[in-house]
Protein backbone atom coordinates (compact mmCIF):
# COMPACT_ATOMS: atom_id res chain seq x y z
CA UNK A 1 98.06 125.04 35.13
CA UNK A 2 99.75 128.15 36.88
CA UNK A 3 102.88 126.18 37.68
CA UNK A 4 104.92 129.26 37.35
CA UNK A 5 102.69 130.99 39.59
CA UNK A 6 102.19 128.24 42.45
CA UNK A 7 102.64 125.09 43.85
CA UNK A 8 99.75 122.76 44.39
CA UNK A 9 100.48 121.51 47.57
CA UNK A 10 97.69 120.51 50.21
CA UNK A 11 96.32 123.42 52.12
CA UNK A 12 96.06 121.63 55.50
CA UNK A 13 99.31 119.64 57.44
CA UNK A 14 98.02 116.02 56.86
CA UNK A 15 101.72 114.71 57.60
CA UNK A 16 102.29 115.74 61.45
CA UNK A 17 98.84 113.46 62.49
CA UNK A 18 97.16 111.60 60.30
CA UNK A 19 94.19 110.60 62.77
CA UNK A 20 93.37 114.33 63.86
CA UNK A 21 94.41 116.85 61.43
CA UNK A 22 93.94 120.52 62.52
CA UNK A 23 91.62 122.86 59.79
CA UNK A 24 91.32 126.04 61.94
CA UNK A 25 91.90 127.34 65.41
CA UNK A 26 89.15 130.02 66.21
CA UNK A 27 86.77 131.33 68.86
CA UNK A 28 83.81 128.91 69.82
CA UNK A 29 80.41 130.22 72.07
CA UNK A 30 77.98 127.55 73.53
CA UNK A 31 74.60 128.74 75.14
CA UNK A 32 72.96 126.60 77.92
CA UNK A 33 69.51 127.75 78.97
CA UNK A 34 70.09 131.47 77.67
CA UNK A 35 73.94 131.37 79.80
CA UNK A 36 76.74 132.09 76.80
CA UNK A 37 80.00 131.16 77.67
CA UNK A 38 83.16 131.72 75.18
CA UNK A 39 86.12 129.91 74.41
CA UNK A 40 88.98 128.59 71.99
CA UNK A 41 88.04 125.87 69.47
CA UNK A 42 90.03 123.85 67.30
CA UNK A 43 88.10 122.53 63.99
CA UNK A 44 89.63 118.97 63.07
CA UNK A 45 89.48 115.97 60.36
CA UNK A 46 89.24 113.19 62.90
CA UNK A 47 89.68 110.36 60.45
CA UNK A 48 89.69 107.61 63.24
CA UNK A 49 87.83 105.53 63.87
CA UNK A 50 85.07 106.89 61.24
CA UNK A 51 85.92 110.20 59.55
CA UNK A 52 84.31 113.36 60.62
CA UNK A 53 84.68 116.97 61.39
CA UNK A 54 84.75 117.62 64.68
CA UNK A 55 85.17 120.96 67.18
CA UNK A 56 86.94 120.87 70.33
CA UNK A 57 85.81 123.32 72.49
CA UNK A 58 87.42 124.72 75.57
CA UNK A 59 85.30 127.06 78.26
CA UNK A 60 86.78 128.91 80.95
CA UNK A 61 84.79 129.99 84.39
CA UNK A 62 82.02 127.60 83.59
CA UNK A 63 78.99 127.04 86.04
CA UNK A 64 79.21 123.74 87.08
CA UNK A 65 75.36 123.92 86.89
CA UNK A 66 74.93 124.06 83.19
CA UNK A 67 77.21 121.07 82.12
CA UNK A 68 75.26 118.78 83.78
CA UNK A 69 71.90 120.10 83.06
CA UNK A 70 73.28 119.05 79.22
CA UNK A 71 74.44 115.59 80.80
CA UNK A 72 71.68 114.76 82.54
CA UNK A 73 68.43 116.58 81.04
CA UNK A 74 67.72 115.40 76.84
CA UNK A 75 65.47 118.32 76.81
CA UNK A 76 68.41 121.05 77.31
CA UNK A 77 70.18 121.68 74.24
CA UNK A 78 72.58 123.79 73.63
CA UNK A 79 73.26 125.80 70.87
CA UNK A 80 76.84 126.28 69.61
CA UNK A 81 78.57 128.63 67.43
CA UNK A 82 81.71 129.10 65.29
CA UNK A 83 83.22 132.82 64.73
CA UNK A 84 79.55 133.93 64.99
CA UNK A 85 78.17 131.24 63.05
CA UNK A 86 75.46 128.29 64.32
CA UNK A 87 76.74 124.72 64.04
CA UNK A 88 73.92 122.63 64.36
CA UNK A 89 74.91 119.26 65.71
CA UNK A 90 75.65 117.18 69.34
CA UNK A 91 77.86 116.37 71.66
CA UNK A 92 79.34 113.56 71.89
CA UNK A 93 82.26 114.27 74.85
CA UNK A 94 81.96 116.71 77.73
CA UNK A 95 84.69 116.69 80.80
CA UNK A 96 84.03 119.41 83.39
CA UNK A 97 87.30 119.75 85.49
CA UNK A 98 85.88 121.49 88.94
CA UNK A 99 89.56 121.39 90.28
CA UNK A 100 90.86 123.97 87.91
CA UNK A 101 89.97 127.63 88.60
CA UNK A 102 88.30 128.82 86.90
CA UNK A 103 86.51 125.45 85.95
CA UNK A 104 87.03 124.46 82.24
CA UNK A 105 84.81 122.76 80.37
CA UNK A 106 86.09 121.00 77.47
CA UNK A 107 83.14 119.42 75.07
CA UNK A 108 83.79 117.65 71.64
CA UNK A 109 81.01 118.79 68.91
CA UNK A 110 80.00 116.88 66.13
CA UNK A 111 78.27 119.22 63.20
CA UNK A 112 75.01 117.37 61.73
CA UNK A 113 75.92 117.77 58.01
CA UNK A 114 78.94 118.61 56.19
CA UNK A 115 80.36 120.68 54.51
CA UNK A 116 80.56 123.89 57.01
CA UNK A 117 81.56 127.04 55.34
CA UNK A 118 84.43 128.15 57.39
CA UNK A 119 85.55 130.97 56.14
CA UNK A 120 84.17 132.96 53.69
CA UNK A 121 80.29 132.46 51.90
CA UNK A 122 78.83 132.08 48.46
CA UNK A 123 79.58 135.38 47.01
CA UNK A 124 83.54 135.36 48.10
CA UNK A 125 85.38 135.60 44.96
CA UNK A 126 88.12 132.96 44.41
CA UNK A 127 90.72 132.16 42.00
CA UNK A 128 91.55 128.75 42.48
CA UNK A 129 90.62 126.33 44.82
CA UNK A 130 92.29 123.05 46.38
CA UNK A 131 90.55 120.15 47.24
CA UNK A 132 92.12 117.02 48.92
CA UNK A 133 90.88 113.42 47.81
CA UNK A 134 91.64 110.36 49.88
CA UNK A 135 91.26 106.72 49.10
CA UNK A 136 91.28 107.64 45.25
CA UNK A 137 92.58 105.03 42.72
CA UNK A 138 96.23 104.66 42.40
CA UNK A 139 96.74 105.89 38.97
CA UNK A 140 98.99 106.47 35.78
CA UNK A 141 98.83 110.08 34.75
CA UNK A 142 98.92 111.91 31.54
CA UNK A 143 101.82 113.12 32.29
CA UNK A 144 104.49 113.14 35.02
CA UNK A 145 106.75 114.87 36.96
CA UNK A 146 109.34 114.57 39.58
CA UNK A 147 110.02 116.56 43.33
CA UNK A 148 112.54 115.39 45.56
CA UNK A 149 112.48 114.90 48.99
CA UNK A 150 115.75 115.06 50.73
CA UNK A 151 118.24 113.09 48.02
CA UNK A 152 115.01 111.01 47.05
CA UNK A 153 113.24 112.05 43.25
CA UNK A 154 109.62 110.66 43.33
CA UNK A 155 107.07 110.59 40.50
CA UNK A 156 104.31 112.36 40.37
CA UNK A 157 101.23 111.71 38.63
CA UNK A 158 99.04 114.18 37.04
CA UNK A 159 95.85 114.35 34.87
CA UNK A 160 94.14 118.03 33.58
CA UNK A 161 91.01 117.91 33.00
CA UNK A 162 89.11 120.56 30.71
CA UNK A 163 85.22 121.82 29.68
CA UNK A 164 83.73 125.08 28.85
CA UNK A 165 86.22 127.36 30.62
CA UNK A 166 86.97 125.53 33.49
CA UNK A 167 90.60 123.51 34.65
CA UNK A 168 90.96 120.44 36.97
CA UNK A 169 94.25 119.27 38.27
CA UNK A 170 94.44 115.99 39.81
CA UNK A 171 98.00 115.26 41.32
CA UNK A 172 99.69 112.74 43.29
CA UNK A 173 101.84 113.25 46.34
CA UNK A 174 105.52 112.48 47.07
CA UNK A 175 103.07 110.47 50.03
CA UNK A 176 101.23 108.56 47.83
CA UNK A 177 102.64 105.63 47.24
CA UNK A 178 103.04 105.01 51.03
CA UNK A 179 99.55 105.62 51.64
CA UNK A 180 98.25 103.37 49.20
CA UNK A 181 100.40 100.69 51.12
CA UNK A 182 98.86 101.47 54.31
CA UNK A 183 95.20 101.67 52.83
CA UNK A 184 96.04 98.24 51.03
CA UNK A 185 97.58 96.78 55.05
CA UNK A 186 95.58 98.85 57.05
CA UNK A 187 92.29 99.91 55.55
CA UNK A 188 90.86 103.45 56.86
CA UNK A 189 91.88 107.01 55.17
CA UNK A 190 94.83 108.42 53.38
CA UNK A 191 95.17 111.24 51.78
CA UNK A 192 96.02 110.09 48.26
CA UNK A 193 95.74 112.84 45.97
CA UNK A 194 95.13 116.51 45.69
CA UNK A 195 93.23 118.70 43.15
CA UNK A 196 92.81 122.44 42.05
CA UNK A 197 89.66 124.29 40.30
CA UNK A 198 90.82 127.21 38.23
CA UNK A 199 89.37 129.07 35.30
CA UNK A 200 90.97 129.01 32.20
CA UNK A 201 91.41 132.70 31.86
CA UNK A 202 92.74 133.24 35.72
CA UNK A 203 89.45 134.91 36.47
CA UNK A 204 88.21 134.80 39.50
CA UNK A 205 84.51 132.85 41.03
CA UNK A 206 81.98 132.79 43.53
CA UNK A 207 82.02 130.48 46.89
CA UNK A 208 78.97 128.93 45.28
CA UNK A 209 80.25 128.44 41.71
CA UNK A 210 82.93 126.54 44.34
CA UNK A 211 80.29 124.66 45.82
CA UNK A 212 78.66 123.52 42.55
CA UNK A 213 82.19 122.39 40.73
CA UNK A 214 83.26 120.17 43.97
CA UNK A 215 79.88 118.65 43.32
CA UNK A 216 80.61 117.72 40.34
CA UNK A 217 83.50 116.59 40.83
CA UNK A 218 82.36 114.26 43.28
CA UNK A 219 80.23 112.58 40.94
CA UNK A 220 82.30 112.03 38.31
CA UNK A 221 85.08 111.08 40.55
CA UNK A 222 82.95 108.59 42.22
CA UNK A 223 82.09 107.18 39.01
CA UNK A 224 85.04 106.42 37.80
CA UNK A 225 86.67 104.75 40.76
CA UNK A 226 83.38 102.99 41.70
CA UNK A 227 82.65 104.13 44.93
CA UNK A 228 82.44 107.54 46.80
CA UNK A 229 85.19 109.82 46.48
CA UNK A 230 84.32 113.42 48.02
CA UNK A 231 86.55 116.41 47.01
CA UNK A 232 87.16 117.28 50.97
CA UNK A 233 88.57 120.08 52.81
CA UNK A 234 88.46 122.82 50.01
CA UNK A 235 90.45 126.33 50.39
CA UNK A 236 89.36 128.93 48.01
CA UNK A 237 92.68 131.55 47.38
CA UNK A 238 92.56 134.72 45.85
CA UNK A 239 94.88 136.38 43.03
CA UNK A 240 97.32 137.35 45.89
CA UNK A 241 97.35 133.83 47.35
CA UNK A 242 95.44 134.34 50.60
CA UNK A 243 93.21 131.99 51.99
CA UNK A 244 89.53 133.87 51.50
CA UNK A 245 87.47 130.42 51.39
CA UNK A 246 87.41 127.36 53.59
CA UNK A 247 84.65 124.57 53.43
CA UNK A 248 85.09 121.26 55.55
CA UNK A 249 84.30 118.12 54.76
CA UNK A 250 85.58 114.61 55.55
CA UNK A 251 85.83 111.82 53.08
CA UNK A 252 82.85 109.41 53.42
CA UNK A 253 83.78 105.58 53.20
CA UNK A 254 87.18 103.94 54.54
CA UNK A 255 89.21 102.05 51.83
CA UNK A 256 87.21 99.99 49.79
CA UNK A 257 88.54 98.62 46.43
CA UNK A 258 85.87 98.09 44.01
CA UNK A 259 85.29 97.07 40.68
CA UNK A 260 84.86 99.60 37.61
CA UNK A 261 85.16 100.45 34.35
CA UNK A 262 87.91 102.86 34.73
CA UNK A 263 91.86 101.34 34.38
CA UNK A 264 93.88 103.45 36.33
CA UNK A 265 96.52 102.68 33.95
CA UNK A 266 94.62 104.99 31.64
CA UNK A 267 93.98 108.59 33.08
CA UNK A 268 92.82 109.53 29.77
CA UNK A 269 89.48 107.75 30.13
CA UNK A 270 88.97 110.43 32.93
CA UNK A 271 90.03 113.43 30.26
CA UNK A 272 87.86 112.17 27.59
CA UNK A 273 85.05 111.27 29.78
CA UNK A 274 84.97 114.74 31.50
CA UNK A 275 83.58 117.27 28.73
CA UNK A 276 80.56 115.06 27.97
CA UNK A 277 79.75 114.27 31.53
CA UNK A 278 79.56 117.87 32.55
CA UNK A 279 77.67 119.13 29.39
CA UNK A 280 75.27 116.50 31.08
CA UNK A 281 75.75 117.84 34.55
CA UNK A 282 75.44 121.58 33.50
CA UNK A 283 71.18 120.26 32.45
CA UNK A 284 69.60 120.99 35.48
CA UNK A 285 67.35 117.65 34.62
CA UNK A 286 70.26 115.52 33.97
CA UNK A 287 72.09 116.46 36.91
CA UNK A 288 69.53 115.49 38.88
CA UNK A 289 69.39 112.62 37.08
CA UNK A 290 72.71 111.51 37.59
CA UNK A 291 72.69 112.25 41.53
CA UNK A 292 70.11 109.49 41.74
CA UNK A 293 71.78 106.77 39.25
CA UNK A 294 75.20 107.34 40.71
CA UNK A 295 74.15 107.67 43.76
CA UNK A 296 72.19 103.49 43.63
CA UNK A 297 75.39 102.86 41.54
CA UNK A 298 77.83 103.51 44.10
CA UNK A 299 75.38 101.29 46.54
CA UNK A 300 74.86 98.56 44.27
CA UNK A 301 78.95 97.89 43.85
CA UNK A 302 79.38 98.95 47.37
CA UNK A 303 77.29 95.89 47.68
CA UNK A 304 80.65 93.43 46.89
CA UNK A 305 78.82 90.87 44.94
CA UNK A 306 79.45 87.93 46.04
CA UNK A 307 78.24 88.56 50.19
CA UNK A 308 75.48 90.95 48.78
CA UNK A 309 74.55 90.21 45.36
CA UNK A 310 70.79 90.29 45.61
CA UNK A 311 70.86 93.41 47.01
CA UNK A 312 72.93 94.84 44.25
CA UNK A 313 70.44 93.48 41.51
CA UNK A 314 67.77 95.70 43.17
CA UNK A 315 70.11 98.55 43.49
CA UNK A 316 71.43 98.61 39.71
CA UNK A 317 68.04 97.79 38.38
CA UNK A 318 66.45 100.91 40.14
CA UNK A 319 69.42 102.90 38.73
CA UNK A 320 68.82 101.75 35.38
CA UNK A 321 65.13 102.33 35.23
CA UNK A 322 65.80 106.00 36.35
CA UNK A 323 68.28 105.97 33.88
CA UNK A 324 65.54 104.33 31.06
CA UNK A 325 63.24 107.21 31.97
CA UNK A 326 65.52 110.46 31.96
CA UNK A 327 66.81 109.35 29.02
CA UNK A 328 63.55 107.69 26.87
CA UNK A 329 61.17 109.56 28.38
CA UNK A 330 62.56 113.64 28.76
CA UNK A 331 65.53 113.45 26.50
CA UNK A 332 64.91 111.95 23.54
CA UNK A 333 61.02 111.54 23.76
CA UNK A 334 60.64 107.76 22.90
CA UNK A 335 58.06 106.92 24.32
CA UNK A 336 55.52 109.12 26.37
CA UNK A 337 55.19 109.39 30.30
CA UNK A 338 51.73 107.44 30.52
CA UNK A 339 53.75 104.99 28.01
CA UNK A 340 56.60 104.44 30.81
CA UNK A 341 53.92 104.19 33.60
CA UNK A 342 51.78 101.36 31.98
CA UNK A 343 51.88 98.31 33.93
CA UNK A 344 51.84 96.26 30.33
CA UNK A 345 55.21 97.48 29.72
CA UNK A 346 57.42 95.21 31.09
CA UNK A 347 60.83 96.42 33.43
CA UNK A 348 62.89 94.25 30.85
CA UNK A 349 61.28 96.34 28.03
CA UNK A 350 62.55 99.52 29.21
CA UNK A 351 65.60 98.47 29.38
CA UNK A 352 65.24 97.22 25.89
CA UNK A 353 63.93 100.43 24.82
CA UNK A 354 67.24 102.49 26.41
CA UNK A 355 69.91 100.10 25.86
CA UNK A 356 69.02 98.97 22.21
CA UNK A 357 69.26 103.07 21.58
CA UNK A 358 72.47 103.16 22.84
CA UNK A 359 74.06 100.77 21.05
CA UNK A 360 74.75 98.33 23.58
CA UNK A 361 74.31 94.92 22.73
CA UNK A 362 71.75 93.15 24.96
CA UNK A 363 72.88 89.16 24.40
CA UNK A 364 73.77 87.62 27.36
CA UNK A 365 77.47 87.42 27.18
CA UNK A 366 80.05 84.64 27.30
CA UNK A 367 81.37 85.66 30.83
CA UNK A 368 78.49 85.06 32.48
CA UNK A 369 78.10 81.21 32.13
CA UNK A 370 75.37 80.73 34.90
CA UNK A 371 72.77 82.72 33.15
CA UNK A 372 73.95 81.31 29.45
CA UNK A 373 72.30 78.15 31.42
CA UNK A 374 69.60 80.03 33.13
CA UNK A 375 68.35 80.96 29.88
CA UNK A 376 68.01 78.10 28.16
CA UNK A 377 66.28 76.40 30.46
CA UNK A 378 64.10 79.37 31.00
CA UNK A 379 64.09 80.69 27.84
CA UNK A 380 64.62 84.10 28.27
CA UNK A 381 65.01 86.68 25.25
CA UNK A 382 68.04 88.28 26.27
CA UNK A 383 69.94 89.92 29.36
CA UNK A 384 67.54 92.60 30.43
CA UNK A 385 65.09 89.59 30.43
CA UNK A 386 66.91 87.56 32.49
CA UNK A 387 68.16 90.39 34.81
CA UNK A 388 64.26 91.81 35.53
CA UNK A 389 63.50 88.00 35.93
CA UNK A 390 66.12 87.62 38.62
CA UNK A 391 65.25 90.75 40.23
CA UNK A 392 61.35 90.36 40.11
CA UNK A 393 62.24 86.63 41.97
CA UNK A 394 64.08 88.56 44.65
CA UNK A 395 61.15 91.09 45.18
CA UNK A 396 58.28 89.21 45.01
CA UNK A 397 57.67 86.34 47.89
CA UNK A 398 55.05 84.85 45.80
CA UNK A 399 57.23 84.51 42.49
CA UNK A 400 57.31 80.82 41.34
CA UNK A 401 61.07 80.83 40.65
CA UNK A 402 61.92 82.36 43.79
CA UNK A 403 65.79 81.21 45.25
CA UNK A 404 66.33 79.11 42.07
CA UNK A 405 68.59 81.34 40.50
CA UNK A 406 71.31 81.69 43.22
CA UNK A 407 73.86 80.24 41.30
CA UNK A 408 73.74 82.89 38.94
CA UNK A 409 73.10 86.16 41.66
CA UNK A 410 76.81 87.59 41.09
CA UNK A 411 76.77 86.99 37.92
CA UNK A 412 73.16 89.24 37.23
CA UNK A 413 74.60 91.61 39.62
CA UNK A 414 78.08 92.20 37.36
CA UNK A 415 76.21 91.94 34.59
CA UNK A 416 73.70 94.99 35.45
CA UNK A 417 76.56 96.87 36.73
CA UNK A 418 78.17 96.76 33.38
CA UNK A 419 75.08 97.86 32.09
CA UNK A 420 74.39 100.75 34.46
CA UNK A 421 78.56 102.21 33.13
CA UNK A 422 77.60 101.30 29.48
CA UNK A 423 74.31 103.66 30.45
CA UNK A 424 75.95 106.38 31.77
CA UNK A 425 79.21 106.63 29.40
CA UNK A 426 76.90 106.18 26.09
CA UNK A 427 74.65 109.34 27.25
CA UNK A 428 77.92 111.40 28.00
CA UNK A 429 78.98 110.70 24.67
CA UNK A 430 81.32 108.94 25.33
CA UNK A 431 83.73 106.39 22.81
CA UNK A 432 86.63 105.59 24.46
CA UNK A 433 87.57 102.92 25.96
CA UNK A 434 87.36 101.23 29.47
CA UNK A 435 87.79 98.33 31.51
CA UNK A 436 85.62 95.55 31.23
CA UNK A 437 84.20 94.19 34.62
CA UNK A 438 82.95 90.91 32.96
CA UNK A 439 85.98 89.63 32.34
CA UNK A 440 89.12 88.25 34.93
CA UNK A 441 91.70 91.09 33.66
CA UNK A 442 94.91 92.50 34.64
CA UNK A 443 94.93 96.20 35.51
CA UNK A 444 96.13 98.22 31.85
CA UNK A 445 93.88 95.30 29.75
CA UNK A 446 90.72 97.62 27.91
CA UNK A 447 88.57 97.45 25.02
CA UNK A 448 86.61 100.17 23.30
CA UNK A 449 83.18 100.76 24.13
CA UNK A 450 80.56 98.59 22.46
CA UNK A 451 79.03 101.30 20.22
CA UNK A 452 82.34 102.84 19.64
């Protein structure tokens, strides 16, 4: 992927300080009651204690006036600007030093929402762009190579991923392999891999074809590990290698080791997963879609089971249904919109109705032993019976069988999880194979896919 032509190295210095890394140095304007004043700002990755971009602002021959109008009255609010652009946001540090002179004022601005566009906008044409990932999974590539540092040779993982014109790179770091030992001692953020966006044929894109591919990527890369894993910090380059795009971003959850149905020990799941999930994605209905089940999927596992199992059930089951409507409903036309709606159709049927169309069996399954006994003392048809039952207990305060399935909460919340990845791989197409979340395995242990 253009190795003769470049590197992939990350685009920022994430070695030197790994709690504050530096993104930009540029010139910063606050406004206080219609009084501008202008300084020097440094953009940063603050990554402890909770990651976030953050501006440091310095202000020369300040009115000592205006700083504590801020401090004191909530009804003055500044307004503060990058290179001649409006952050929207607050601030949450401000020290006015009235023994310097001029007086400098030194504030700490936190953005409301990220990304900010840095440098460059939508139409800015591009030719490759690198993202950096942190926390990913610690993974076997497709292939490997080697770079040395000093007399040391260290492997280095890669994966490509390919669909309808477009490259992804994923590679590991000569860094790696110490981060993951620090996230794994330490918990927090490392930077753990890096990734590029390039077009096959080395032509170039827009800032928001940019913007539209990282989110993408995000999803899928999410999906696979199980929990949130934002592309961050992306540079856009042009065909001479100059930096003509910059969007900031910080990675969203500290290190978090979840279950999923991706091995690391096989990349290629990603590679053959990646062309059908983005023929999905590229359906302006689906991709809406799959924000909204991914996005209750990541907070149903984020939910750990065994502390927060009942709140998982709910999660996953709302995912599924969402899923049981895009796909029965405006796909494939099974059954019509009134049909969905009608309160004689029961939850467990519609997951009946998409999961029985997929191919994926809907028995209760060995690994689950609580609700094998569940069910045949409440004689329940099958899993999406028992998992609506379970979930209907925890919603309803008047439900008869309310708190007497417990015993069997982590169980209904694996099990719906592993029905929520069967979901979402069987409508990429997908017939690979994965790792099975039902059963006590070592990492490298799969199985194909049910309908494979």
């Amino acid at each position: 992927m253009g190795t003769n032509e470049y590197r992939l190295e990350p685009a920022y210095d994430f070695i030197t300080n790994k709690s504050s890394v530096l993104l930009r140095q540029d010139q910063v304007e606050i406004c206080i009651d219609g009084n501008n004043y202008t300084g020097e700002g440094d953009i940063r990755l603050d990554l402890l204690p909770r990651a976030n971009i953050r501006i440091y602002g310095t202000f020369h021959d300040v009115s000592a006036q205006d700083p504590i109008k801020v401090d004191l009255n909530k009804e003055v609010v500044p307004t503060f600007t990058l290179n001649g652009r409006q952050i929207e946001g607050f601030m949450v540090n401000s020290t006015l030093c009235v023994s310097n002179d001029p007086q400098t004022w030194s504030i700490i601005w936190s953005p409301n929402s990220e990304p900010i566009n840095g440098l460059g906008d939508e139409s800015t044409q591009i030719s490759r762009v690198v993202f950096h990932l942190f926390n990913f999974v610690d993974l076997f590539g497709t292939n490997r190579s080697s770079e040395q540092n000093g007399t040391s040779s260290h492997a280095i993982e890669h994966v490509d991923l390919d669909c309808d014109k477009w490259k992804v790179e994923l590679k590991s770091l000569i860094s790696t392999r110490e981060n993951f030992k620090l996230l794994k001692a330490e918990g927090g953020y490392h930077l753990t891999h890096i990734g590029c966006i390039e077009k096959e044929d080395g032509t170039s894109f827009s800032g928001n074809d940019a913007n539209e591919y990282l989110g993408a990527i995000r999803f899928f890369l999410s999906f696979a590990k199980g929990s949130w894993c934002d592309p961050v910090c992306a540079v856009g380059f042009d065909a001479s290698g100059n930096r003509v795009w910059e969007s900031w971003s910080s990675p969203r959850d500290p290190w978090f080791k979840p279950l999923s149905w991706f091995d690391p020990h096989n990349a290629s799941q990603l590679v053959t997963l990646f062309p059908g999930f983005m023929k999905k994605w590229a359906n302006e209905d689906w991709r809406e879609a799959l924000c909204e089940i991914i996005y209750w999927y990541m907070n149903a596992n984020y939910s750990r089971g065994i502390t927060y199992a009942d709140t998982g059930i709910i999660l996953t089951q709302a995912a599924i249904e969402r899923l049981s409507y895009e796909f029965s409903v405006k796909d494939k036309q099974l059954i019509s919109m009134d049909g969905f709606k009608n309160k004689n159709l029961w939850a467990s049927d519609k997951f009946r109705l998409l999961f029985s169309s997929l191919n994926i069996p809907l028995d209760i399954p060995s690994e689950t032993p609580e609700l094998l006994a569940c069910k045949s003392k409440m004689n329940w048809l099958d899993a999406p019976h028992a998992l609506t039952e379970i979930r209907n207990s925890l919603i309803h305060p008047e439900h008869k069988k309310r708190d007497q399935f417990s015993t069997a909460y982590y169980e209904a919340w694996n099990l719906g999880l592993w029905f929520l990845e069967m979901g979402i791989l069987a409508i990429c197409g997908y017939s690979g194979t994965y790792g099975n979340r039902l059963k006590r395995r070592h990492i490298g242990q799969i199985e194909n896919v049910p309908w494979a």
